[in-house]
PDB file of N, CA and C in Angstrom:
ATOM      1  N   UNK A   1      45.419   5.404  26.852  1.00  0.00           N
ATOM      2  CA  UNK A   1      45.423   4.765  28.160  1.00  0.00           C
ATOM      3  C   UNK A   1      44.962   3.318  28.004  1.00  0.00           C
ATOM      4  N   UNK A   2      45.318   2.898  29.158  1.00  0.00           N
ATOM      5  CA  UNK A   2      44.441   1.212  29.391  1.00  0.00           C
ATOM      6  C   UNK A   2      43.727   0.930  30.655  1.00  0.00           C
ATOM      7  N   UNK A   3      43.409  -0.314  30.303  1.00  0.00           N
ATOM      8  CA  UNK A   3      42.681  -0.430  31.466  1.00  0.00           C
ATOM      9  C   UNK A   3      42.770  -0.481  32.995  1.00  0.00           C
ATOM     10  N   UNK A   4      42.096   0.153  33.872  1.00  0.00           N
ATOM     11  CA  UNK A   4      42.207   0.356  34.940  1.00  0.00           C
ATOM     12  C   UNK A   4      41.427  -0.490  36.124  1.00  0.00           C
ATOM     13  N   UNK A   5      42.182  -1.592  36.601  1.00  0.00           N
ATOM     14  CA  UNK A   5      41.068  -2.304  37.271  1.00  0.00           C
ATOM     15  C   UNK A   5      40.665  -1.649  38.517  1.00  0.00           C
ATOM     16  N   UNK A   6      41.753  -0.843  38.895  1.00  0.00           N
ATOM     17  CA  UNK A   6      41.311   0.253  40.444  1.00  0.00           C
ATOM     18  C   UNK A   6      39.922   0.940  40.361  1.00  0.00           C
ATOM     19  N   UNK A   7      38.990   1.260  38.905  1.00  0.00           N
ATOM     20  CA  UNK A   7      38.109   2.231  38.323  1.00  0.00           C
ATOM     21  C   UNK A   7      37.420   1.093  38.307  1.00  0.00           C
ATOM     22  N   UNK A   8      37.101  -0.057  38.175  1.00  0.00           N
ATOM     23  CA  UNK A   8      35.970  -0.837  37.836  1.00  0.00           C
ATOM     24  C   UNK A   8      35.290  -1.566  39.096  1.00  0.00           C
ATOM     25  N   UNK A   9      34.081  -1.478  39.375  1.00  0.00           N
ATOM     26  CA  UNK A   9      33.466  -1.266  41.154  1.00  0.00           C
ATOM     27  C   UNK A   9      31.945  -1.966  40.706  1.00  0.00           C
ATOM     28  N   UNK A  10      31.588  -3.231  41.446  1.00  0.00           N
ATOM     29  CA  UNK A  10      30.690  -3.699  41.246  1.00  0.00           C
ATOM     30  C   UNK A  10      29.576  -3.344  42.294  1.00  0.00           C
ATOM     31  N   UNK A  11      28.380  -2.881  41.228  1.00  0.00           N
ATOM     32  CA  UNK A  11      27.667  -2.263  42.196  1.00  0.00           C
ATOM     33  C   UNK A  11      26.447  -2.948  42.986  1.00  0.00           C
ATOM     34  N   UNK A  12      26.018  -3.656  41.706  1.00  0.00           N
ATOM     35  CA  UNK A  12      24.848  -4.776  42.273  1.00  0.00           C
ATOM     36  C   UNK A  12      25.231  -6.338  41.120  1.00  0.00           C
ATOM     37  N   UNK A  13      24.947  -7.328  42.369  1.00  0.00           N
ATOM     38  CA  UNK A  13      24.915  -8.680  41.829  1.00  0.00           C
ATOM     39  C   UNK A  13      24.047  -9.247  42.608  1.00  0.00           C
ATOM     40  N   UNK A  14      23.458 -10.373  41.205  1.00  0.00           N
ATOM     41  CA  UNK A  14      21.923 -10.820  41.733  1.00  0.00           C
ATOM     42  C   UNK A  14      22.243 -12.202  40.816  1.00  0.00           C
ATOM     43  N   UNK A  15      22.618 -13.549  41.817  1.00  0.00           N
ATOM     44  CA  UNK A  15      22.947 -14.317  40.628  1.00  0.00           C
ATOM     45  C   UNK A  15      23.818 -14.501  39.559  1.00  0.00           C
ATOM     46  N   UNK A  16      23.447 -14.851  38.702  1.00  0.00           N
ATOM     47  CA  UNK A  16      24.837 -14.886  37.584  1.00  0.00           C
ATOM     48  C   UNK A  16      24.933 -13.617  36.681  1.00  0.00           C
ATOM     49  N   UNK A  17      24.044 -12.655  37.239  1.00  0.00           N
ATOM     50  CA  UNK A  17      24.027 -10.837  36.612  1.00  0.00           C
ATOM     51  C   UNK A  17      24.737  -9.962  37.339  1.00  0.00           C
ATOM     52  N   UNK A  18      25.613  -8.946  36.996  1.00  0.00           N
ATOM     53  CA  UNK A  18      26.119  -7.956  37.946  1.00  0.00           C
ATOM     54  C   UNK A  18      26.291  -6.534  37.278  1.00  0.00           C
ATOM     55  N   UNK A  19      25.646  -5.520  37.607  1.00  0.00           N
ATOM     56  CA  UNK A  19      25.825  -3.805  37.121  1.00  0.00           C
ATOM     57  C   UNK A  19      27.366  -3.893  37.377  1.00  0.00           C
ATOM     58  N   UNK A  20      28.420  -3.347  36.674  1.00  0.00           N
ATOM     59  CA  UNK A  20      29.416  -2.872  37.004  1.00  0.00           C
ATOM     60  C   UNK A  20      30.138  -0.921  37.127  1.00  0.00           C
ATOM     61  N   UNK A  21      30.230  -0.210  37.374  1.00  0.00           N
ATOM     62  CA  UNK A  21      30.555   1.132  36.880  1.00  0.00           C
ATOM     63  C   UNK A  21      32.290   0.941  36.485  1.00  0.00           C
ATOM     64  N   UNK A  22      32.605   1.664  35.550  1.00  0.00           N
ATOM     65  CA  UNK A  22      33.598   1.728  35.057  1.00  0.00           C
ATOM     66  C   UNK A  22      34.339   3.251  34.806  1.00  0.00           C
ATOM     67  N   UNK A  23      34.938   4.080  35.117  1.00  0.00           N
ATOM     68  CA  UNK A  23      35.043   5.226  35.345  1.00  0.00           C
ATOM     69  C   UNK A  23      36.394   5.423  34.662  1.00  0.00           C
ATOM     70  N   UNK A  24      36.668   6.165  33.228  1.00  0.00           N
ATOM     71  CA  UNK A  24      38.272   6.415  32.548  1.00  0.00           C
ATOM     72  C   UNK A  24      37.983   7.532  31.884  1.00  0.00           C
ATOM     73  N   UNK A  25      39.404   8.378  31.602  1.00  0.00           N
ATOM     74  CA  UNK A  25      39.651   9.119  30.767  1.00  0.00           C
ATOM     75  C   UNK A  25      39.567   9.035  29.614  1.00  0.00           C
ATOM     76  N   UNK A  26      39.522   7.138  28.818  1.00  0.00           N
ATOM     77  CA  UNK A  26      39.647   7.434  27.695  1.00  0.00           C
ATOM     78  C   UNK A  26      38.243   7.743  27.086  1.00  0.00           C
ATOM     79  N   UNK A  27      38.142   7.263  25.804  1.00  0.00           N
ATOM     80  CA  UNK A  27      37.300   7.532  25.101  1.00  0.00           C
ATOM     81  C   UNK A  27      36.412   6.473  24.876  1.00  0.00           C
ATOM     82  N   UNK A  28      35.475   6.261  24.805  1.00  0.00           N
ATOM     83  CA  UNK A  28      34.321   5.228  24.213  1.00  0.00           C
ATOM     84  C   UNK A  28      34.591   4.459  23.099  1.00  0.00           C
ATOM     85  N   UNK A  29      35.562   5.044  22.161  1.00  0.00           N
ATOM     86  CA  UNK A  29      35.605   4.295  21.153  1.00  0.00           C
ATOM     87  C   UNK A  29      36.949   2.818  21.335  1.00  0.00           C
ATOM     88  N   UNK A  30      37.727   3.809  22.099  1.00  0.00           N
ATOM     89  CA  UNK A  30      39.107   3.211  23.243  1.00  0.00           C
ATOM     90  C   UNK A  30      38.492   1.619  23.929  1.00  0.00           C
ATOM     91  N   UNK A  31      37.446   2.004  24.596  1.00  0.00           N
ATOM     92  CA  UNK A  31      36.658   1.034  25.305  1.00  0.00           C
ATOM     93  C   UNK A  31      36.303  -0.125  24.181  1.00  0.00           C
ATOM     94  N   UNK A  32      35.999   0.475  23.496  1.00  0.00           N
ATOM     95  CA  UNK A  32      34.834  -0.321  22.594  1.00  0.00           C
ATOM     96  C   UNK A  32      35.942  -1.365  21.570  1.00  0.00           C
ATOM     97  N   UNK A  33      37.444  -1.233  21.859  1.00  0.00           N
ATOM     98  CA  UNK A  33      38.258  -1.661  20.932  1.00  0.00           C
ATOM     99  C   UNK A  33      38.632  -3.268  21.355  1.00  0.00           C
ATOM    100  N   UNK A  34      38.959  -4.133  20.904  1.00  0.00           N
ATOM    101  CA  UNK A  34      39.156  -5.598  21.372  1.00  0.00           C
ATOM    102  C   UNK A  34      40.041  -5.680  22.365  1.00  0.00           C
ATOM    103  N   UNK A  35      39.814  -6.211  23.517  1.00  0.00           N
ATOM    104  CA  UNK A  35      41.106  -6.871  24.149  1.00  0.00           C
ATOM    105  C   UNK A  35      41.295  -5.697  25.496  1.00  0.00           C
ATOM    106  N   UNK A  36      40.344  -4.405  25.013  1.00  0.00           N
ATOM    107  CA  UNK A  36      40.220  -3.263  26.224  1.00  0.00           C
ATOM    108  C   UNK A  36      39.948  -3.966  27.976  1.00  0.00           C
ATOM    109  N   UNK A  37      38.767  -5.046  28.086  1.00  0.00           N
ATOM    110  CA  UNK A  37      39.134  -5.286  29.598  1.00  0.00           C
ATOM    111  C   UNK A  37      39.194  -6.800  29.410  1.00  0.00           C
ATOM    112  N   UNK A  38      40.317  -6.801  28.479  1.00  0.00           N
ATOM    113  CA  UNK A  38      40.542  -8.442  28.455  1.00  0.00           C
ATOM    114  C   UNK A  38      41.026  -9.088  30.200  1.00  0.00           C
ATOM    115  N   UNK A  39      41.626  -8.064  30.684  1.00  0.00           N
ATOM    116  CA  UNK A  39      42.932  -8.206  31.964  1.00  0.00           C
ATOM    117  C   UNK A  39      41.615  -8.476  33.190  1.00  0.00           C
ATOM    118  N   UNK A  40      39.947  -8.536  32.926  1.00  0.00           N
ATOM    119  CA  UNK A  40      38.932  -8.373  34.041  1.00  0.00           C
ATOM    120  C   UNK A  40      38.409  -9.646  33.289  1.00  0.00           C
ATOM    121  N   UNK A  41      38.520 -10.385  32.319  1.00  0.00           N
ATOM    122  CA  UNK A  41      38.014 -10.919  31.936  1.00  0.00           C
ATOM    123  C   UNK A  41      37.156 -11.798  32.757  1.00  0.00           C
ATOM    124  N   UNK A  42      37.777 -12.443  33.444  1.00  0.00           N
ATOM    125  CA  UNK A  42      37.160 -13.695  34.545  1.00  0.00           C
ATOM    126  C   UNK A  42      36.629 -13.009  35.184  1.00  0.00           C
ATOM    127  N   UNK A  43      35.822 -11.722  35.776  1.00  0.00           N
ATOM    128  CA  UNK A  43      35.134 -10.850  36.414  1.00  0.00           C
ATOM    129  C   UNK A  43      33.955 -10.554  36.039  1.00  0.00           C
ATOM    130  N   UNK A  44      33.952  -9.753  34.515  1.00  0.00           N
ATOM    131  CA  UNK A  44      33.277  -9.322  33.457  1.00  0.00           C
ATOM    132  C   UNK A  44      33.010 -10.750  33.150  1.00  0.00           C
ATOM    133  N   UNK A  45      31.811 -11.012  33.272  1.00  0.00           N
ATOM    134  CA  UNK A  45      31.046 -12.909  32.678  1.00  0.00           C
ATOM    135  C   UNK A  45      29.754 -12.010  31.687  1.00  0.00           C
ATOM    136  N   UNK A  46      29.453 -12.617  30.355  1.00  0.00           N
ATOM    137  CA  UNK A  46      28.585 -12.730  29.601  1.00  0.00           C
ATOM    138  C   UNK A  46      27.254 -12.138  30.250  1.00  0.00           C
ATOM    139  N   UNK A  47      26.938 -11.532  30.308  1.00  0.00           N
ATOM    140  CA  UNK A  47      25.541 -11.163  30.557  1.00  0.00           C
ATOM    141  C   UNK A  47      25.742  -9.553  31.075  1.00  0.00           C
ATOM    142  N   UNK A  48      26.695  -9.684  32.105  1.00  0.00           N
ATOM    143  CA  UNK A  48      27.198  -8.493  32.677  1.00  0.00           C
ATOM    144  C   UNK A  48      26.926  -6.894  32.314  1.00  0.00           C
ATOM    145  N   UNK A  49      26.195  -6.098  32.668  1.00  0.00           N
ATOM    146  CA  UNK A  49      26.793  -4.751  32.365  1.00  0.00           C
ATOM    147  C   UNK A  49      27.354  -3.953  32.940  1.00  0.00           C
ATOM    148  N   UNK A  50      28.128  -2.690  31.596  1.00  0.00           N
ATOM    149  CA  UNK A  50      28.721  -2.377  32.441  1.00  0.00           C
ATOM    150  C   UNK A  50      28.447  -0.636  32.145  1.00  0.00           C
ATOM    151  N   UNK A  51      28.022   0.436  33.391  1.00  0.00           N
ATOM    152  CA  UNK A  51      27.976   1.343  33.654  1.00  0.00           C
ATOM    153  C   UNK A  51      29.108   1.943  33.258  1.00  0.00           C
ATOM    154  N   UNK A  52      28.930   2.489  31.760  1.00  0.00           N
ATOM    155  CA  UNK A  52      31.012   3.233  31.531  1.00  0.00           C
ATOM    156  C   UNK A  52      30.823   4.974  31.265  1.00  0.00           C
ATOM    157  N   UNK A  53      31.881   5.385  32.311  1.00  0.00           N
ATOM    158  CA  UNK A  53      31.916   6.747  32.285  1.00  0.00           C
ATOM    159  C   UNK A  53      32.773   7.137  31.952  1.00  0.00           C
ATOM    160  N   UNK A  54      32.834   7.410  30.612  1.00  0.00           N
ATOM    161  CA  UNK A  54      34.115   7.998  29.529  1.00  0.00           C
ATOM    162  C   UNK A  54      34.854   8.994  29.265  1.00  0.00           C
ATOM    163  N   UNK A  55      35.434   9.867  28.633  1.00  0.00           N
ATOM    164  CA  UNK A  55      36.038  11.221  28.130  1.00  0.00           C
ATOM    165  C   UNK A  55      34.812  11.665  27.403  1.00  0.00           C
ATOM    166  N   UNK A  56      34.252  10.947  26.643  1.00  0.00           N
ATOM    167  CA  UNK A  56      33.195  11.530  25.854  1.00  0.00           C
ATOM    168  C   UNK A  56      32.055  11.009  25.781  1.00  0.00           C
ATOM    169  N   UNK A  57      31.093  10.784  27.406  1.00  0.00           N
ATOM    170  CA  UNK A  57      30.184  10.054  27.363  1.00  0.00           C
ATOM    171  C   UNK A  57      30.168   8.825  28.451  1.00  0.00           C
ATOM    172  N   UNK A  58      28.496   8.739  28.702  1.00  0.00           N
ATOM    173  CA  UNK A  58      27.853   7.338  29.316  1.00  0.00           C
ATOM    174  C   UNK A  58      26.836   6.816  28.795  1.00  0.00           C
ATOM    175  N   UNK A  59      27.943   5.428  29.031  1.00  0.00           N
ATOM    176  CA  UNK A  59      26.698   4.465  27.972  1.00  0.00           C
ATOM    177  C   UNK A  59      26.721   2.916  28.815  1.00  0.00           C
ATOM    178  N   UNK A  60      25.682   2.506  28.641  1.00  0.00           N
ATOM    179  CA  UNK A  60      25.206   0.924  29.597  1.00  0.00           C
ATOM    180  C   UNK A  60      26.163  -0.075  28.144  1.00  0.00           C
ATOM    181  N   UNK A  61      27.261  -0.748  28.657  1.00  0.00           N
ATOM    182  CA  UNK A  61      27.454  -1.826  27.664  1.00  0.00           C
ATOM    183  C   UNK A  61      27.718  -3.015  28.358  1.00  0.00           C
ATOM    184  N   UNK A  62      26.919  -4.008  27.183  1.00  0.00           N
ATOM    185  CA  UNK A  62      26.874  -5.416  27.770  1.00  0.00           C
ATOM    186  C   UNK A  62      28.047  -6.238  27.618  1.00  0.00           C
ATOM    187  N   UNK A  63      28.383  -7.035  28.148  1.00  0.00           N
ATOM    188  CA  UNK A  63      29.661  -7.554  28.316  1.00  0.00           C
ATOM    189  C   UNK A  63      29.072  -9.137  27.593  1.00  0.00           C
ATOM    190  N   UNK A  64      30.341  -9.658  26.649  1.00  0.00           N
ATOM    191  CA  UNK A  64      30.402 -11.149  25.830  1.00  0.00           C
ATOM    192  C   UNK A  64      31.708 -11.588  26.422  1.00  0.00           C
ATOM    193  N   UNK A  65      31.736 -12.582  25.564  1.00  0.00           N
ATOM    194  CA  UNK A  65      32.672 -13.868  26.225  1.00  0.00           C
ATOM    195  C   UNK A  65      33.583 -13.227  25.986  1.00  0.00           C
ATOM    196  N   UNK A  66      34.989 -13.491  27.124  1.00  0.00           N
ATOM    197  CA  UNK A  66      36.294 -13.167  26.987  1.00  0.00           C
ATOM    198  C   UNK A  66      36.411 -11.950  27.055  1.00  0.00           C
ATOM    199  N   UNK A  67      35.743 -10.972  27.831  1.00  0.00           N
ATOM    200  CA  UNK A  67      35.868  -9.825  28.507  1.00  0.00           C
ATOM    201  C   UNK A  67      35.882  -8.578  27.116  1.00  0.00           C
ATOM    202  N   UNK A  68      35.085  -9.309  25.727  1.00  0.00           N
ATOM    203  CA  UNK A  68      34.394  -8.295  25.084  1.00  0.00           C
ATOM    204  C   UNK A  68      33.011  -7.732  25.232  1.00  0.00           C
ATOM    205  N   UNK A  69      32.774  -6.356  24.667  1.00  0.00           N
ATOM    206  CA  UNK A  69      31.645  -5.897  25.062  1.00  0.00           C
ATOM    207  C   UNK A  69      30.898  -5.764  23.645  1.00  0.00           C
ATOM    208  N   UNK A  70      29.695  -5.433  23.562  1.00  0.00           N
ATOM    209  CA  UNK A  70      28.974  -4.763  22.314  1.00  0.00           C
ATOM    210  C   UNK A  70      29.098  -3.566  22.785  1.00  0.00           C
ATOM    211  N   UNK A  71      28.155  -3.289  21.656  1.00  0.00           N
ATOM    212  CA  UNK A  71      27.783  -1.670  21.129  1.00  0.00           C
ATOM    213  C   UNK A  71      27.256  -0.419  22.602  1.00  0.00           C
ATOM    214  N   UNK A  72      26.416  -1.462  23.086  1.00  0.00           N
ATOM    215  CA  UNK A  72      25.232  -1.264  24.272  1.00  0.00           C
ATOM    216  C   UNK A  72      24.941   0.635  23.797  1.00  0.00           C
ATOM    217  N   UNK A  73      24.323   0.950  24.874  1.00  0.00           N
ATOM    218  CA  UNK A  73      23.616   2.319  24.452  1.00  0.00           C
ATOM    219  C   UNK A  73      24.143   3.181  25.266  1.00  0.00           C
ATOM    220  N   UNK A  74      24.028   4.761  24.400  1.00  0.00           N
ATOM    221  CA  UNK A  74      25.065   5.525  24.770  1.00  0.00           C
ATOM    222  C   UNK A  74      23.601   6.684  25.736  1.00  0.00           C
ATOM    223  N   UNK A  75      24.190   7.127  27.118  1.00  0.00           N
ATOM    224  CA  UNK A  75      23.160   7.360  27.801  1.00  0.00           C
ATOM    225  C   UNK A  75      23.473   9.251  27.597  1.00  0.00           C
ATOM    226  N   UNK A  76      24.882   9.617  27.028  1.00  0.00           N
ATOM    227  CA  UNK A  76      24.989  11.087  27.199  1.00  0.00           C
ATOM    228  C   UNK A  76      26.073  10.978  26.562  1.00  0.00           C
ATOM    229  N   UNK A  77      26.224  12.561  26.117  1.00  0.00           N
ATOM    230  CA  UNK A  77      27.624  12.531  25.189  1.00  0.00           C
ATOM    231  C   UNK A  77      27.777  13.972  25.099  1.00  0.00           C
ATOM    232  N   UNK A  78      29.161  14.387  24.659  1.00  0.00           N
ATOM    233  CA  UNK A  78      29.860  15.708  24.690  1.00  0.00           C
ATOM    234  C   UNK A  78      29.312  16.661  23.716  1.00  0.00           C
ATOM    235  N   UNK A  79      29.032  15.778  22.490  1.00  0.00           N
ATOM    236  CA  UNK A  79      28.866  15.999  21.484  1.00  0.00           C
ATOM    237  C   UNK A  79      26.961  16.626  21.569  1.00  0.00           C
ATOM    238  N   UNK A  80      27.220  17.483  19.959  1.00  0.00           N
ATOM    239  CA  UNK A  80      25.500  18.079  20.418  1.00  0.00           C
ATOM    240  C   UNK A  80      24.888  17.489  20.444  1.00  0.00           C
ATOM    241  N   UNK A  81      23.388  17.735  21.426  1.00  0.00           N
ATOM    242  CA  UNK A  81      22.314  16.270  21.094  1.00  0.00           C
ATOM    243  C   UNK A  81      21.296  16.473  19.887  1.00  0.00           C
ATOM    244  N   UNK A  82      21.236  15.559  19.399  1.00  0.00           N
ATOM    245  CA  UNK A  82      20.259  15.460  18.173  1.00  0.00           C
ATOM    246  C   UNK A  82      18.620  16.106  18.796  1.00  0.00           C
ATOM    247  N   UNK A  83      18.670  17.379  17.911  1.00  0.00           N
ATOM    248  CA  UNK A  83      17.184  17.632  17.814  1.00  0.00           C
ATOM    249  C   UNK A  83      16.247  17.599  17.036  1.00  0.00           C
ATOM    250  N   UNK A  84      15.186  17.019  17.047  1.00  0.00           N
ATOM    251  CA  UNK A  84      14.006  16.854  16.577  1.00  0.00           C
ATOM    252  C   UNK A  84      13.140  17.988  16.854  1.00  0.00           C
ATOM    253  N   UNK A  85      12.825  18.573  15.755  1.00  0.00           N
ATOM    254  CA  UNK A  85      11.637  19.247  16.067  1.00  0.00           C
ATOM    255  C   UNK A  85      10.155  18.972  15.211  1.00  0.00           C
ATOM    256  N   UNK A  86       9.141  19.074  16.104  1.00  0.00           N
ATOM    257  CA  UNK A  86       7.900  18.195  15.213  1.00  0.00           C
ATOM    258  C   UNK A  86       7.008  19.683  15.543  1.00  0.00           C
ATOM    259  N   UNK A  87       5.954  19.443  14.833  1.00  0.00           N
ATOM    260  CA  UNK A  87       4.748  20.864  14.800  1.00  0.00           C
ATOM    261  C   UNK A  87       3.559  19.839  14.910  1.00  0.00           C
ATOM    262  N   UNK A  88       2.349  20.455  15.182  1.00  0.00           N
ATOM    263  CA  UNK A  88       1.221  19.777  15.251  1.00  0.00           C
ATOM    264  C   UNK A  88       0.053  20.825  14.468  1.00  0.00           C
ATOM    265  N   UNK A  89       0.016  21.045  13.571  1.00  0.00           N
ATOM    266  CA  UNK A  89      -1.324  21.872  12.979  1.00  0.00           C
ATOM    267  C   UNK A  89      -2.807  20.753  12.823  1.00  0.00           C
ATOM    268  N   UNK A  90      -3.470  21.039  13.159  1.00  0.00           N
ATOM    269  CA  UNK A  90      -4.755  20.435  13.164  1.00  0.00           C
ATOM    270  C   UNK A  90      -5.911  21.527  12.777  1.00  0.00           C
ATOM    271  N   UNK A  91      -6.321  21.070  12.090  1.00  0.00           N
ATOM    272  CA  UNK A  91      -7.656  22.085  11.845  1.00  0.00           C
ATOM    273  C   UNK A  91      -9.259  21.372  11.702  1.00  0.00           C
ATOM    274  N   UNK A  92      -9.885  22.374  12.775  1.00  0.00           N
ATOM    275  CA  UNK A  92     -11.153  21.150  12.921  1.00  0.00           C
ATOM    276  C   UNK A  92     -12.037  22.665  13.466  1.00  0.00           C
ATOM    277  N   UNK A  93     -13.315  22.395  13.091  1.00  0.00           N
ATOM    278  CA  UNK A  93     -14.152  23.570  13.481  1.00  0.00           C
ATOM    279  C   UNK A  93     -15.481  22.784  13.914  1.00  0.00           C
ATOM    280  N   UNK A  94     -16.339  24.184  14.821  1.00  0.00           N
ATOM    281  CA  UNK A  94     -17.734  23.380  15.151  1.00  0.00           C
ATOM    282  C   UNK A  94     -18.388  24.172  14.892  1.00  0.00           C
ATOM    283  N   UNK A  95     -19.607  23.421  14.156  1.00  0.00           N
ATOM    284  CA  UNK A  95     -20.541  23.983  13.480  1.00  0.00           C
ATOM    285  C   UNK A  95     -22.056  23.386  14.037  1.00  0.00           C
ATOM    286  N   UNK A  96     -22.674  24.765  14.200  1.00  0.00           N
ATOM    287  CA  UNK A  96     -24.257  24.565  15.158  1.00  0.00           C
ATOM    288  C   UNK A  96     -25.279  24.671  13.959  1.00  0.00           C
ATOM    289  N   UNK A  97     -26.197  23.630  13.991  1.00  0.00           N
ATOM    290  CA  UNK A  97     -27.171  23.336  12.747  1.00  0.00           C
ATOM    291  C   UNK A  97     -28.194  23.267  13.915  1.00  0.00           C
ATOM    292  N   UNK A  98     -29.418  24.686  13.159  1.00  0.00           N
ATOM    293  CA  UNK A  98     -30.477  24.818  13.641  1.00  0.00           C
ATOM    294  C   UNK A  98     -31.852  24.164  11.990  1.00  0.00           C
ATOM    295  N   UNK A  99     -32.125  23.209  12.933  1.00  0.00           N
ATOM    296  CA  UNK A  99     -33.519  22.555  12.634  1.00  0.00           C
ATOM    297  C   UNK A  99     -34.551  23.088  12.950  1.00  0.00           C
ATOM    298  N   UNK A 100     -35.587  23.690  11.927  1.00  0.00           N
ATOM    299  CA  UNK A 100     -37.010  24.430  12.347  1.00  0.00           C
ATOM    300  C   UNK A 100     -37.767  23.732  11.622  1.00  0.00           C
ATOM    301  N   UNK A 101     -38.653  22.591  12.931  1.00  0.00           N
ATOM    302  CA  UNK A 101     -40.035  21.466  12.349  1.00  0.00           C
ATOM    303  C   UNK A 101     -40.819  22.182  12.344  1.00  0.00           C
TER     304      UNK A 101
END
């Protein structure tokens, strides 16, 4: 697919900053490819983010010159989530000391 300017909805602007949501079928990586919202370009200005709700995932990405984006951060995904598991063993005892003056 391509881009859909009917799906892209500005939600808050404050100045020369604006949240955008972006809502597609494709994929994140689709998004993430050059020239994806070249066609919003003059919309999408440098600083911009944009709220993108994907096929596989939401992630906050920041918008660069000429209606490219970075990496930005991925907020959920299809895929399993990484687990960490940590333990805490501690060992500590109390001990009563009787003094006879």
């Amino acid at each position: 697919m391509s881009f859909d300017a009917s799906s892209l909805t500005a939600l808050v602007s404050a100045g020369s900053f604006s949240i955008w949501d972006y809502r597609t079928g494709d994929s994140r990586a689709a998004v993430l490819a050059s020239g994806y919202f070249a066609a919003a370009a003059d919309r999408l200005l440098p600083g911009h983010v944009v709220i993108l709700h994907s096929a596989d995932g939401m992630s906050f990405l920041p918008m660069r010159d000429g209606g490219a984006v970075g990496n930005g951060l991925v907020l959920d995904s299809v895929s399993a989530p990484l687990r960490l598991s940590r333990t805490a063993a501690g060992r500590f005892g109390i001990a009563v000391t009787a003094r006879l003056s």
